[in-house]
Protein backbone atom coordinates (compact mmCIF):
# COMPACT_ATOMS: atom_id res chain seq x y z
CA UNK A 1 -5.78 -14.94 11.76
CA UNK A 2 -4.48 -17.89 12.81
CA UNK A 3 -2.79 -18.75 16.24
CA UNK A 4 -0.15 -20.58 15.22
CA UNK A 5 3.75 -19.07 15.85
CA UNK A 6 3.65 -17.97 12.28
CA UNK A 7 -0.17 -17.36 10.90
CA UNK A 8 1.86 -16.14 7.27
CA UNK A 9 3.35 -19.29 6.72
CA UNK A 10 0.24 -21.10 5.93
CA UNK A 11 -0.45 -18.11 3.40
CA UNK A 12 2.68 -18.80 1.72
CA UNK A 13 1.75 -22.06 1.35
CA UNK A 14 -1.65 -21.00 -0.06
CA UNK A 15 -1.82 -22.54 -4.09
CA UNK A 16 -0.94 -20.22 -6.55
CA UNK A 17 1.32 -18.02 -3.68
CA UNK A 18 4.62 -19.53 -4.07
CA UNK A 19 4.17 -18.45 -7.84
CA UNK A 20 3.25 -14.88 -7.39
CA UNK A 21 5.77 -14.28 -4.83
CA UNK A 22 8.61 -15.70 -7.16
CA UNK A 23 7.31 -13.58 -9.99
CA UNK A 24 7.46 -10.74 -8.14
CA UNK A 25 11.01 -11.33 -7.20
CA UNK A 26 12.39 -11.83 -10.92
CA UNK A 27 10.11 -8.83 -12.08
CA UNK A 28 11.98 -6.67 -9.31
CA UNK A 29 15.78 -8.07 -10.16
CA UNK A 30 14.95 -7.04 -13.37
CA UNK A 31 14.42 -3.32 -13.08
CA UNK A 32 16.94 -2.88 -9.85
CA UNK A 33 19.57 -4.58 -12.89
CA UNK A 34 18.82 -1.52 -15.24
CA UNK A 35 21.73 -0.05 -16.05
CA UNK A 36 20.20 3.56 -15.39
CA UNK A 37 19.83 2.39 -11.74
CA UNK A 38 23.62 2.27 -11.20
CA UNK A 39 23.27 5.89 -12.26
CA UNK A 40 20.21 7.89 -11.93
CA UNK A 41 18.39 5.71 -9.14
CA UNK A 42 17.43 9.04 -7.10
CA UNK A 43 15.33 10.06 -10.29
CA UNK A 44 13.47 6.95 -10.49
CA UNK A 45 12.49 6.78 -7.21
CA UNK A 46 11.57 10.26 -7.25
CA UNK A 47 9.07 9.50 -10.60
CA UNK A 48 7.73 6.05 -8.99
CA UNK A 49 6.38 8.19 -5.86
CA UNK A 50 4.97 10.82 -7.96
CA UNK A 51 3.22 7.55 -9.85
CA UNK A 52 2.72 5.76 -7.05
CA UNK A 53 0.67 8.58 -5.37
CA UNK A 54 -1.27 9.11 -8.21
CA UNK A 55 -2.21 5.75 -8.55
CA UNK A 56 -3.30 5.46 -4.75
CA UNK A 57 -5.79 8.94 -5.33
CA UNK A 58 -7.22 7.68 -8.52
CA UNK A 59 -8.31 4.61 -6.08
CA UNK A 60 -9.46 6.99 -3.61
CA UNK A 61 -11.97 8.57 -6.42
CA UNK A 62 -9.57 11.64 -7.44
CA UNK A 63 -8.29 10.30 -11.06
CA UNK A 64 -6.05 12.59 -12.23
CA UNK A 65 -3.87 12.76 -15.07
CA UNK A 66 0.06 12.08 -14.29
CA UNK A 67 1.00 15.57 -15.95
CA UNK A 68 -1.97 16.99 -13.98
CA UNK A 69 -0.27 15.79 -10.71
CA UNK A 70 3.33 16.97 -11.69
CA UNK A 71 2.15 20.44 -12.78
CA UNK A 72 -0.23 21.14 -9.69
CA UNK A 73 1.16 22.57 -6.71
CA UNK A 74 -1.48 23.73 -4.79
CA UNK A 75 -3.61 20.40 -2.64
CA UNK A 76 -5.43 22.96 -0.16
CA UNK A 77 -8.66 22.86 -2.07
CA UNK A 78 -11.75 20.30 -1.40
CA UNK A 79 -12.67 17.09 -2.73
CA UNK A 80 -10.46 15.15 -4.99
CA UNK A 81 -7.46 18.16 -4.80
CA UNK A 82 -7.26 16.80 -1.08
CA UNK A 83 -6.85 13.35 -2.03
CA UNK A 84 -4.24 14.12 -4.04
CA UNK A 85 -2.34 16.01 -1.84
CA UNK A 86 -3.13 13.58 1.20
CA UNK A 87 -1.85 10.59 -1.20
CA UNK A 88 1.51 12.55 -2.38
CA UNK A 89 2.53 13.62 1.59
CA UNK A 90 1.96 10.07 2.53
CA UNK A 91 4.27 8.69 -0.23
CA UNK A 92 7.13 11.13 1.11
CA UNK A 93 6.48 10.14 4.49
CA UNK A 94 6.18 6.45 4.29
CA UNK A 95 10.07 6.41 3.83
CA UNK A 96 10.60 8.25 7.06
CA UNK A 97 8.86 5.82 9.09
CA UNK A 98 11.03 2.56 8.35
CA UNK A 99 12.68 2.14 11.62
CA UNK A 100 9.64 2.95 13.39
CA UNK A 101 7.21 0.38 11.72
CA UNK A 102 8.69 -3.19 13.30
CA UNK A 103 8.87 -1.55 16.62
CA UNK A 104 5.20 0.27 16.97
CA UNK A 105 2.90 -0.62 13.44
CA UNK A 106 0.00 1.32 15.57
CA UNK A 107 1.97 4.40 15.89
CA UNK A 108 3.19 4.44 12.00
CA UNK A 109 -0.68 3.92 11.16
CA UNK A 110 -1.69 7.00 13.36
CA UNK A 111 1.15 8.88 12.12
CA UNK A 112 -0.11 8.44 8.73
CA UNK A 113 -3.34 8.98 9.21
CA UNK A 114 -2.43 12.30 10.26
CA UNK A 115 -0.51 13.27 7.65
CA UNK A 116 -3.51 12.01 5.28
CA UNK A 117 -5.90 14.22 7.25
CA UNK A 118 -3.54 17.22 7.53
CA UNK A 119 -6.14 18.47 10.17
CA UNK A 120 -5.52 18.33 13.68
CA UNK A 121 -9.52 17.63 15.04
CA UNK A 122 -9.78 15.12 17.82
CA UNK A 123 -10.19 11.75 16.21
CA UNK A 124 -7.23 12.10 13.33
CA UNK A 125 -4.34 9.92 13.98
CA UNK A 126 -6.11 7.43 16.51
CA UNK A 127 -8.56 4.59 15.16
CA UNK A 128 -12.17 5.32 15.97
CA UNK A 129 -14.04 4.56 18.84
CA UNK A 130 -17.34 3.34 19.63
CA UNK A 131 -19.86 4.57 16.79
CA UNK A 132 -18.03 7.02 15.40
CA UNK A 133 -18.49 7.28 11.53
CA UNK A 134 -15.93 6.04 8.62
CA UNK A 135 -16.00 7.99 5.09
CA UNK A 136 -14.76 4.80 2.73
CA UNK A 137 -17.06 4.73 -0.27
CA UNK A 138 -14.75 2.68 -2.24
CA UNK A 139 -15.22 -0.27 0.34
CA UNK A 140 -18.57 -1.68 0.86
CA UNK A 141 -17.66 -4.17 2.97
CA UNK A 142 -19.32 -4.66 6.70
CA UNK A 143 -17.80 -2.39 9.16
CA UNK A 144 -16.28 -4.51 12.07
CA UNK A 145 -17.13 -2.73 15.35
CA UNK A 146 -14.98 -0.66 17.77
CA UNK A 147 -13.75 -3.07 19.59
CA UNK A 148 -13.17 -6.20 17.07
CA UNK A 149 -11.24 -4.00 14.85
CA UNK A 150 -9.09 -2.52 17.84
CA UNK A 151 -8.79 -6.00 18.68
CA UNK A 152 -7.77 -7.16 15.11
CA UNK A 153 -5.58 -4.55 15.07
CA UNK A 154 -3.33 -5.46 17.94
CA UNK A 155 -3.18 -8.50 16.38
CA UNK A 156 -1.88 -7.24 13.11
CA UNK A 157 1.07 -5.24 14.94
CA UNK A 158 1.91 -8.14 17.31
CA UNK A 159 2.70 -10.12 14.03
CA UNK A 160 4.53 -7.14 12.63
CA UNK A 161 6.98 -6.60 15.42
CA UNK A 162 7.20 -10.42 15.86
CA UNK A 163 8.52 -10.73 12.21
CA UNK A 164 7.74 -13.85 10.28
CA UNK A 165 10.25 -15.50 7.31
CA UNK A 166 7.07 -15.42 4.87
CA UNK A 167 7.78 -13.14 1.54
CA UNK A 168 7.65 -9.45 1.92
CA UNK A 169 4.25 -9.96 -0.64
CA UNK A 170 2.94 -11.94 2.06
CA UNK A 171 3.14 -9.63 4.76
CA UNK A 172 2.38 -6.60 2.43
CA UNK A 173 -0.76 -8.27 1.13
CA UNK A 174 -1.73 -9.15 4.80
CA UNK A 175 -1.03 -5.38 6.00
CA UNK A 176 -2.90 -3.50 2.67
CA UNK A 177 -5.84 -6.08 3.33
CA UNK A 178 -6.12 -5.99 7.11
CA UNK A 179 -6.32 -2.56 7.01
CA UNK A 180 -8.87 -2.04 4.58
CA UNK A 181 -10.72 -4.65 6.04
CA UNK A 182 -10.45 -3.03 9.11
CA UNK A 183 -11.04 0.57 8.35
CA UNK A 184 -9.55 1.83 11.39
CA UNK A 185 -9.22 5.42 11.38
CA UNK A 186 -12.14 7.96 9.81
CA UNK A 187 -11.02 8.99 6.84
CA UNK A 188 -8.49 8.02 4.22
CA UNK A 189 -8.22 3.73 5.26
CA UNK A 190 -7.48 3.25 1.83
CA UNK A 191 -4.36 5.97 1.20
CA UNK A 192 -3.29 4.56 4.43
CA UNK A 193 -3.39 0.82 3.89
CA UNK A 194 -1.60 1.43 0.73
CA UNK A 195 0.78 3.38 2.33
CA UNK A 196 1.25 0.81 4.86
CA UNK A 197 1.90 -1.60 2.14
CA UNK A 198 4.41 0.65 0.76
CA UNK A 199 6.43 0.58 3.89
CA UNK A 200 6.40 -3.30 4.20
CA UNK A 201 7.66 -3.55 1.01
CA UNK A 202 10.77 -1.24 1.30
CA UNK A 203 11.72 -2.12 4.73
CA UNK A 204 11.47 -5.70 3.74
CA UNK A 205 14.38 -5.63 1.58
CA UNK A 206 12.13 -6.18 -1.73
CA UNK A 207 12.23 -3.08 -2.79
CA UNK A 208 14.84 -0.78 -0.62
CA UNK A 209 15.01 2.52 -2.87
CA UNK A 210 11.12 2.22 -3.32
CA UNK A 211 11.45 1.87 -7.16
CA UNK A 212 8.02 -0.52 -8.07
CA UNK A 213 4.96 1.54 -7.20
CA UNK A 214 2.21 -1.28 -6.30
CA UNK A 215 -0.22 2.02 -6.38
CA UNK A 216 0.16 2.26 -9.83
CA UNK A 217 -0.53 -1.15 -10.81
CA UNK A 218 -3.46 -1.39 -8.52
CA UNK A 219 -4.85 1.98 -10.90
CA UNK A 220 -3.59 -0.21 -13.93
CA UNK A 221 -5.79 -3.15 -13.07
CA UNK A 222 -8.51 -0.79 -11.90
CA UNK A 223 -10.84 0.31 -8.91
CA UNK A 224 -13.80 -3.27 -9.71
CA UNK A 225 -10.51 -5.66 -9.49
CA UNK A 226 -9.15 -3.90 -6.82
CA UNK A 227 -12.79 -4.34 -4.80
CA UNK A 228 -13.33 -7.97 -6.12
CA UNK A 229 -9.78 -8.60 -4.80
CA UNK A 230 -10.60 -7.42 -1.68
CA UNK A 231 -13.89 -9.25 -1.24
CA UNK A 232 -11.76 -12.48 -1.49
CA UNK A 233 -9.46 -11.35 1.49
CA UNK A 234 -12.35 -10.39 3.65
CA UNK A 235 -13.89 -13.29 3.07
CA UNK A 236 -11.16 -15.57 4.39
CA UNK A 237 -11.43 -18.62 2.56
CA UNK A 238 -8.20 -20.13 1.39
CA UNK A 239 -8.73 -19.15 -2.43
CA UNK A 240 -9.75 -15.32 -1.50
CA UNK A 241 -6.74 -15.17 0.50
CA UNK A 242 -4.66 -16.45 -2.48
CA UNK A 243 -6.29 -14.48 -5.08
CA UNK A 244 -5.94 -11.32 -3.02
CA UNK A 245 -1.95 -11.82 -2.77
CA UNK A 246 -1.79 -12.59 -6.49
CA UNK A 247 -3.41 -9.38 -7.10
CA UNK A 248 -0.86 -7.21 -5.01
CA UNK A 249 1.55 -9.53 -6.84
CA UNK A 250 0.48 -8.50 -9.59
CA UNK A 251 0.18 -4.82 -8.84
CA UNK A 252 3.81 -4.41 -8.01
CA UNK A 253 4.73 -6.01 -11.11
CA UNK A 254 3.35 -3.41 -12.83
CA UNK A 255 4.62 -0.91 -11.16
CA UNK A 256 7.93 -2.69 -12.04
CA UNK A 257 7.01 -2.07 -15.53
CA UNK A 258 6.43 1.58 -15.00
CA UNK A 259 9.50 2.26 -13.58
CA UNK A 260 11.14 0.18 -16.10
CA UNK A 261 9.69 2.72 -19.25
CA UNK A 262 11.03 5.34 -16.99
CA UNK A 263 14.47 3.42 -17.03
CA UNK A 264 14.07 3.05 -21.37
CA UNK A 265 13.19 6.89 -21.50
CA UNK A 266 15.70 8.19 -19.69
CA UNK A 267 18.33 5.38 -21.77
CA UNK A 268 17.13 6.91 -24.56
CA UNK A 269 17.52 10.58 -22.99
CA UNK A 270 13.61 11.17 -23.49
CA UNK A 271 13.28 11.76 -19.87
């Protein structure tokens, strides 16, 4: 990251940026101007986390069905179960850790991580130390060491709790990429980068009643994007940078869209 007094404003300036963040934007008005969200707004926040969540596990390797996810109420079970679960607790708690987030991003992160982990074993809700292992198989990128990603780290929440006038798709993208890039915790990096980004996003302003689930649209575009995407931001050339904040771009524009069929179905009183 850069050292200047605002690192994101060069990102914003990146080419192809100032387009994806005003995209965004429009694609956002759009769906909060529904006429079912004067209305019924508690419902379709309620069906973009249930999306969103789903979209985030089918990342994590546990592709489930929507219907599967609604009818299921019982996450205790191995494998991909557990990443469903861990993905649909995060979503609920990501909105009860607004306030916290500009003050302490470390402390949301290990909060998160716990609820992800839902286990209470001695290196769940701190990032790892030393040698100690990270379970990530979507992410093949090289594992920064102990002490460059604690280091990285504090440098991610120093520019959170600074704040910065770049677009909320700036910072989000920064967050969701960091993090990831990072791998700072064990288990679950990705649920919990999303997450992250979920929490810039609302607290931001963009998208207060957490309506446009980037999750989903990340799913939409699928798991090869999602890596390629990734490779770009850990690469950190100025066009991997840019591409990598098009692609969240473009991710919460289609979660726009899916909350916007949700908005036509219930119109029509199919939902």
């Amino acid at each position: 990251m850069s050292t200047t007094a605002d690192p994101l404003a060069a990102l914003g300036a990146l080419p192809g940026v100032a387009e994806s963040v005003e995209s965004v934007r429009k694609a956002v008005d759009r769906v909060y101007g529904h006429r079912i969200m004067r209305r019924r707004s508690n419902e379709i926040t309620s069906e973009a986390a249930l999306r969103g969540a789903r979209g985030s596990a089918a990342l994590s390797g546990a592709d489930w069905a929507l219907e599967e996810v609604r009818r299921r109420s019982d996450f205790s079970g191995e494998g991909e179960a557990r990443t469903v679960g861990a993905a649909l607790r995060l979503t609920a708690e990501a909105g009860q850790l607004l306030s916290i987030w500009r003050q302490s991003p470390v402390r949301v992160l290990a909060r998160l991580h716990l609820v992800a982990a839902g286990s209470q074993e001695d290196t769940v809700g701190r990032p790892r130390l030393g040698a100690e292992p990270v379970d990530e198989p979507l992410v093949q990128l090289p594992l920064p060491g102990a002490d460059e990603m604690a280091g990285r780290l504090e440098g991610l929440s120093r520019l959170v709790v600074a704040g910065s006038p770049a677009p909320a798709l700036v910072m989000a993208a920064v967050v969701h990429g960091e993090l990831l890039t990072l791998r700072p915790f064990g288990s679950y990096n990705g649920l919990v980068a999303r997450a992250a980004e979920r929490v810039v996003l609302v607290g931001s302003g963009l998208d207060p009643k957490s309506i446009c689930p980037a999750e989903a649209g990340y799913a939409e575009l699928g798991r090869a994007a999602y890596v390629e995407a990734l490779d770009g931001y850990a690469s950190g050339t100025p066009e991997g940078v840019a591409a990598w904040i098009a692609h969240c771009g473009k991710a919460v524009e289609l979660g726009v869209r899916e909350s916007t069929a949700v908005c036509e179905a219930m119109q029509r009183g199919a939902a």
